[in-house]
Protein backbone atom coordinates (compact mmCIF):
# COMPACT_ATOMS: atom_id res chain seq x y z
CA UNK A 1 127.38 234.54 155.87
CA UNK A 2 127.21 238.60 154.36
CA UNK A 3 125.28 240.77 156.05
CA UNK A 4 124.06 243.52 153.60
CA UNK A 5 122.96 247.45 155.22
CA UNK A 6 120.05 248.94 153.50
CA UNK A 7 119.26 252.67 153.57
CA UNK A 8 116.98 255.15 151.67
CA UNK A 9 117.23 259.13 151.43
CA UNK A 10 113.56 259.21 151.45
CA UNK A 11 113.13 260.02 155.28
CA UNK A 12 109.74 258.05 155.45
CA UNK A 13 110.99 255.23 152.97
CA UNK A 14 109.34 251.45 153.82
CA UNK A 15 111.99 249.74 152.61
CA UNK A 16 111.13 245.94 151.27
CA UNK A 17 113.82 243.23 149.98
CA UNK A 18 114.00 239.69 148.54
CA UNK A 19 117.20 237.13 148.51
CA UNK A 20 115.85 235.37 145.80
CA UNK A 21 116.31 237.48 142.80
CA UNK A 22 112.73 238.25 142.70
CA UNK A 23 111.26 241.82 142.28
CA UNK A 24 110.41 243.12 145.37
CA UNK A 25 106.82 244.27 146.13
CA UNK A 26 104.97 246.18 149.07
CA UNK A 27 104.32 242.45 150.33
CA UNK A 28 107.88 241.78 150.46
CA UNK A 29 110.13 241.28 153.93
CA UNK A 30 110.38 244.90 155.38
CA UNK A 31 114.03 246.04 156.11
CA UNK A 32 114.47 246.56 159.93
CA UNK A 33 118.19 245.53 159.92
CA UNK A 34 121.34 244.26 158.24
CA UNK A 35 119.91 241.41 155.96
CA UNK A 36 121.80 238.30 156.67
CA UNK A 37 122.21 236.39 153.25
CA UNK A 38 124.05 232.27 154.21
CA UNK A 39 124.05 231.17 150.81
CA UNK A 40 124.72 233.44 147.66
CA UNK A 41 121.74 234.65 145.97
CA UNK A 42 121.00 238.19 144.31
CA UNK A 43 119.27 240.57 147.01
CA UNK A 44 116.87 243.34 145.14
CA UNK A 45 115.25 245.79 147.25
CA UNK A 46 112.89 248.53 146.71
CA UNK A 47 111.38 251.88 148.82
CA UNK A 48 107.93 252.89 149.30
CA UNK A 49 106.22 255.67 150.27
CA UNK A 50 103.55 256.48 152.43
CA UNK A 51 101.24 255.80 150.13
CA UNK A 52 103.01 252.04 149.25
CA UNK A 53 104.16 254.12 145.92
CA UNK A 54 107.41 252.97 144.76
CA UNK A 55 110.30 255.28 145.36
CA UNK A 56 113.23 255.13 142.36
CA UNK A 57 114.55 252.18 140.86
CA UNK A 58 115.63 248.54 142.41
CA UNK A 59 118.52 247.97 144.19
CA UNK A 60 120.11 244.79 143.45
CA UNK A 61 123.37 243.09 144.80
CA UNK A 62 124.88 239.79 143.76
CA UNK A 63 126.58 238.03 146.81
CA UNK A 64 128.74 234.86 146.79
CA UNK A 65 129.23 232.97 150.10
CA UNK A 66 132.25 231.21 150.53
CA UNK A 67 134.99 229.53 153.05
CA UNK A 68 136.54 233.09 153.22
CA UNK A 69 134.13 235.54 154.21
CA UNK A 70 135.21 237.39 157.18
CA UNK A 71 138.25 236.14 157.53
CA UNK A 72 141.62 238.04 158.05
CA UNK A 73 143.89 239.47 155.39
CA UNK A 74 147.07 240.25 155.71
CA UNK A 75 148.80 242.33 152.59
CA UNK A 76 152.87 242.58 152.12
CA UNK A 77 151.92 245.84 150.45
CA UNK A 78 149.68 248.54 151.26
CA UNK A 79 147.74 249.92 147.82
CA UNK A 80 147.46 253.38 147.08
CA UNK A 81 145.18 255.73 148.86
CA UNK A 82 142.76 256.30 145.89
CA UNK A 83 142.19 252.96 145.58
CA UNK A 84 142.23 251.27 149.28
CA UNK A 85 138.82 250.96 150.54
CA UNK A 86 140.21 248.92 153.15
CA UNK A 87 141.02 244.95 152.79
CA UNK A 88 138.21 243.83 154.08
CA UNK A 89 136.76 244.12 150.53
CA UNK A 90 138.39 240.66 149.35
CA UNK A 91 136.66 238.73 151.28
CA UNK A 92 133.23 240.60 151.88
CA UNK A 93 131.44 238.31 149.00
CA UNK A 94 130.72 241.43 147.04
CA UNK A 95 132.14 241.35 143.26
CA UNK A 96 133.62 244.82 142.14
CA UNK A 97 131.94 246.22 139.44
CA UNK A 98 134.01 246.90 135.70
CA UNK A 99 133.30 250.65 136.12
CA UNK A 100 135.77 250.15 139.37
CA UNK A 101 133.77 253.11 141.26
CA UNK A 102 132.37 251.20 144.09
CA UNK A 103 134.81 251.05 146.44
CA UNK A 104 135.13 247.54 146.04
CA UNK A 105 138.61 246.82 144.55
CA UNK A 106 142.11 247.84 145.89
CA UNK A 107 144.68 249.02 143.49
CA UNK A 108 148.27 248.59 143.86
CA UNK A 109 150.73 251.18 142.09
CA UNK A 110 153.44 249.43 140.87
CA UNK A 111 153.72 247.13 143.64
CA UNK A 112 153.33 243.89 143.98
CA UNK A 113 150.05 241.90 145.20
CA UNK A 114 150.27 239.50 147.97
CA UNK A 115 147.76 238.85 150.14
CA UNK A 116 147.51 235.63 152.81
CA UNK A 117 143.97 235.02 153.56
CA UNK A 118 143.88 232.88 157.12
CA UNK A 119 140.90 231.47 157.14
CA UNK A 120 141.52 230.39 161.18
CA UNK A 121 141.63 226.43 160.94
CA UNK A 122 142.36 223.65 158.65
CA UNK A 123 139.81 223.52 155.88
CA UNK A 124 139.06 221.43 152.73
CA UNK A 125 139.65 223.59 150.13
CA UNK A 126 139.08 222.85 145.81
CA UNK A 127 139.26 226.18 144.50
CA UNK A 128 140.75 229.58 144.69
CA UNK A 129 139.09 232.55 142.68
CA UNK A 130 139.92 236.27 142.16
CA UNK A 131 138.78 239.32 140.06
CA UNK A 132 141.69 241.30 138.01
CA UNK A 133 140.84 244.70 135.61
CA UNK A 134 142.90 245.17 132.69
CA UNK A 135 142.19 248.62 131.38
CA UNK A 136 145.90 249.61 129.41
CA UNK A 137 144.37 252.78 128.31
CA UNK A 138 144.05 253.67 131.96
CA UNK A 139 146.92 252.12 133.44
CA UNK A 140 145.52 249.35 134.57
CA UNK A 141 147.11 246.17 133.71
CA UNK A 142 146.54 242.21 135.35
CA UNK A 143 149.73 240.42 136.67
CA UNK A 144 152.61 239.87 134.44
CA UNK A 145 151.84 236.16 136.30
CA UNK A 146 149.45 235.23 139.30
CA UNK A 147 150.26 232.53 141.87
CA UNK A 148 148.19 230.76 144.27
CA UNK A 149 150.09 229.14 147.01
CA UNK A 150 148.59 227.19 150.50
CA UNK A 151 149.80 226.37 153.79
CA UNK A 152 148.55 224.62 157.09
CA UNK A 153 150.66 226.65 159.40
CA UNK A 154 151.74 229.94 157.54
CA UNK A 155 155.32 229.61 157.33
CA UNK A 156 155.65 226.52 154.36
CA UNK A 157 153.88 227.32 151.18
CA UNK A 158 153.33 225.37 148.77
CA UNK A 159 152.30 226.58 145.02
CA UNK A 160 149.03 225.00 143.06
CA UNK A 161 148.40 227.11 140.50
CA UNK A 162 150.12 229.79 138.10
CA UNK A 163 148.48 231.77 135.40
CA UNK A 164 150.06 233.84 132.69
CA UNK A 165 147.29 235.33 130.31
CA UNK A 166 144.79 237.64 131.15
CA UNK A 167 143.42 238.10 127.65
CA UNK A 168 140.13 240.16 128.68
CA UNK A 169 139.98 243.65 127.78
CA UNK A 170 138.23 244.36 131.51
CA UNK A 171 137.36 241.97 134.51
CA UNK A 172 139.36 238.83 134.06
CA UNK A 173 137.71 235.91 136.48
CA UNK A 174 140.18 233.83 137.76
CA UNK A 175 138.91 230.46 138.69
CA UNK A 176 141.11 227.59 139.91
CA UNK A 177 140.34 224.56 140.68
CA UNK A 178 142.51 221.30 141.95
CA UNK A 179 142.13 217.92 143.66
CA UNK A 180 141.29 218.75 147.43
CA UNK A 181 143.55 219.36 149.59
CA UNK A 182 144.08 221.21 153.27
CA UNK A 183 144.85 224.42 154.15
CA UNK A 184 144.49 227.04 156.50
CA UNK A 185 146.59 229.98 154.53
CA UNK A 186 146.03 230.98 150.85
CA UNK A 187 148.34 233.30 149.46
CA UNK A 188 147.72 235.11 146.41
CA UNK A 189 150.55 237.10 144.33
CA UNK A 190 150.01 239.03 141.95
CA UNK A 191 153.56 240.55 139.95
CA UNK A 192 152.95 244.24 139.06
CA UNK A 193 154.16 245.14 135.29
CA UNK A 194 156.15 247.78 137.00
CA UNK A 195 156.88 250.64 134.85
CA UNK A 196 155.05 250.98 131.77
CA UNK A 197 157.33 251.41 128.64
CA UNK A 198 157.36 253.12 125.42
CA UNK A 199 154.33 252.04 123.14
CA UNK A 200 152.45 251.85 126.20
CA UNK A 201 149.59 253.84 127.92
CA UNK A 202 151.29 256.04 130.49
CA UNK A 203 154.71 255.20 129.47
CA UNK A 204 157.45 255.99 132.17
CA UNK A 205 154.54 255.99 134.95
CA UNK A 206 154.04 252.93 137.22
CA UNK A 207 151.20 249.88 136.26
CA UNK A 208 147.78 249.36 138.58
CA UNK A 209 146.96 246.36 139.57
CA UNK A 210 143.58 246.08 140.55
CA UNK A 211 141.86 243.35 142.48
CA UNK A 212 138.74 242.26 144.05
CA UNK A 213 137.11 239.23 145.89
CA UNK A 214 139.67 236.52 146.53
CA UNK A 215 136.90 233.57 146.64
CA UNK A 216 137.98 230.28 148.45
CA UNK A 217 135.64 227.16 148.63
C-alpha cells in the first residue's frame, strides 16, 4: 500500500480527495490524514474555503501498487547530491515526472546503477519495470545496456533480462516480463556511458543516468 500526505497553504483549507480519478467536490472524503491508496488508482484532491469555494487547481497523483513498495534498497553507488532524494523513491509507487523536478528520480554521474531491491521473502514474481530519461542535450543518457538479475538468497544471481535500446527521446518505460519464477532479490544494473565524447553534448564531462520506480509484480 502508498500512503499519500496532503497539505494546503490556505491556513483554513477543507481539503477533499477521491482515489478514483474522479473530480473531487465539497461532498468528497475530507483529508484528516495520510490517504492510504492498496491498489493503484489516480488520487485528485481539491481545497475549499470557508465558504466551500474552491481554492486553486486539482491536485492529482498517479500511484502504482506493487510487490515492492516499501521494501529495502540497497545501491553499490551513491548518486550525486543534486539528484539523490533519497532511495526510497524507487519503490514509493510514485512515477517521476519527464520535467525530472520532483524529487522523484536519482541521478548517477558517471557511475554505474545497481540497485538490489529485497523484497523480505520468497515471492512469485513475472515482471520487473523501471523508468530511464534520455535527455543528450542535457547530459542525460539511458544505460549503454540494462540488466535485470534475481536471487532467493542474495548471494547467486541469476540474469532474465537484458536490454540495449532506449530509443525515446525522454522517459523510456522499461517493462519486462518472463515465465514466473521465485525470488526474493532483484537487482537492477544500469552501465553508465561514462564520459561523453566528441560530437556529444557535454563532451569530456561525465553521462547521468537517471532513474525512477523500479516496479516488481
Amino acid at each position: 500500500m502508498v500512503a499519500l500526505s496532503l497539505y494546503s497553504s490556505y491556513p483554513a483549507a477543507q481539503i477533499r480527495y477521491t482515489i478514483d480519478a474522479s473530480t473531487p467536490s465539497i461532498k468528497s472524503a475530507l483529508y484528516t490524514g495520510p490517504v492510504v491508496m492498496k491498489k493503484s488508482g489516480t488520487l485528485k484532491a481539491l481545497a475549499f474555503d470557508e465558504r466551500q469555494k474552491v481554492i486553486g487547481r486539482t491536485y492529482e497523483q498517479q500511484v502504482t501498487v506493487h510487490k515492492a513498495i516499501g521494501a529495502a534498497v540497497k545501491l553499490m553507488n551513491e548518486p550525486m547530491a543534486r539528484w539523490n532524494p533519497g532511495k526510497e523513491v524507487l519503490v514509493n509507487g510514485i512515477a517521476g515526472v519527464a520535467r525530472y523536478n520532483d524529487a522523484q528520480w536519482l541521478g548517477f554521474n558517471g557511475d554505474n546503477l545497481e540497485a538490489v531491491i529485497d523484497l523480505g521473502n520468497a515471492q512469485t514474481i513475472r515482471s520487473v519495470g523501471m523508468n530511464l530519461l534520455n535527455y543528450h542535450w542535457q547530459r542525460i543518457w539511458a544505460p549503454v545496456v540494462l540488466y535485470i538479475e534475481v536471487s532467493e538468497d542474495g548471494v547467486q544471481f541469476r540474469k532474465v533480462f537484458t536490454q540495449k535500446d532506449f530509443p525515446v527521446n525522454g522517459i523510456n518505460r522499461v517493462r519486462a516480463t518472463f515465465k514466473p519464477l521465485t525470488a526474493r532479490y532483484v537487482k537492477v544494473t544500469g552501465i553508465n556511458k561514462g564520459l561523453l565524447q566528441p560530437g556529444d553534448y557535454g563532451a569530456g564531462t561525465k553521462a547521468l543516468l537517471m532513474i525512477d520506480e523500479i516496479l516488481i509484480d
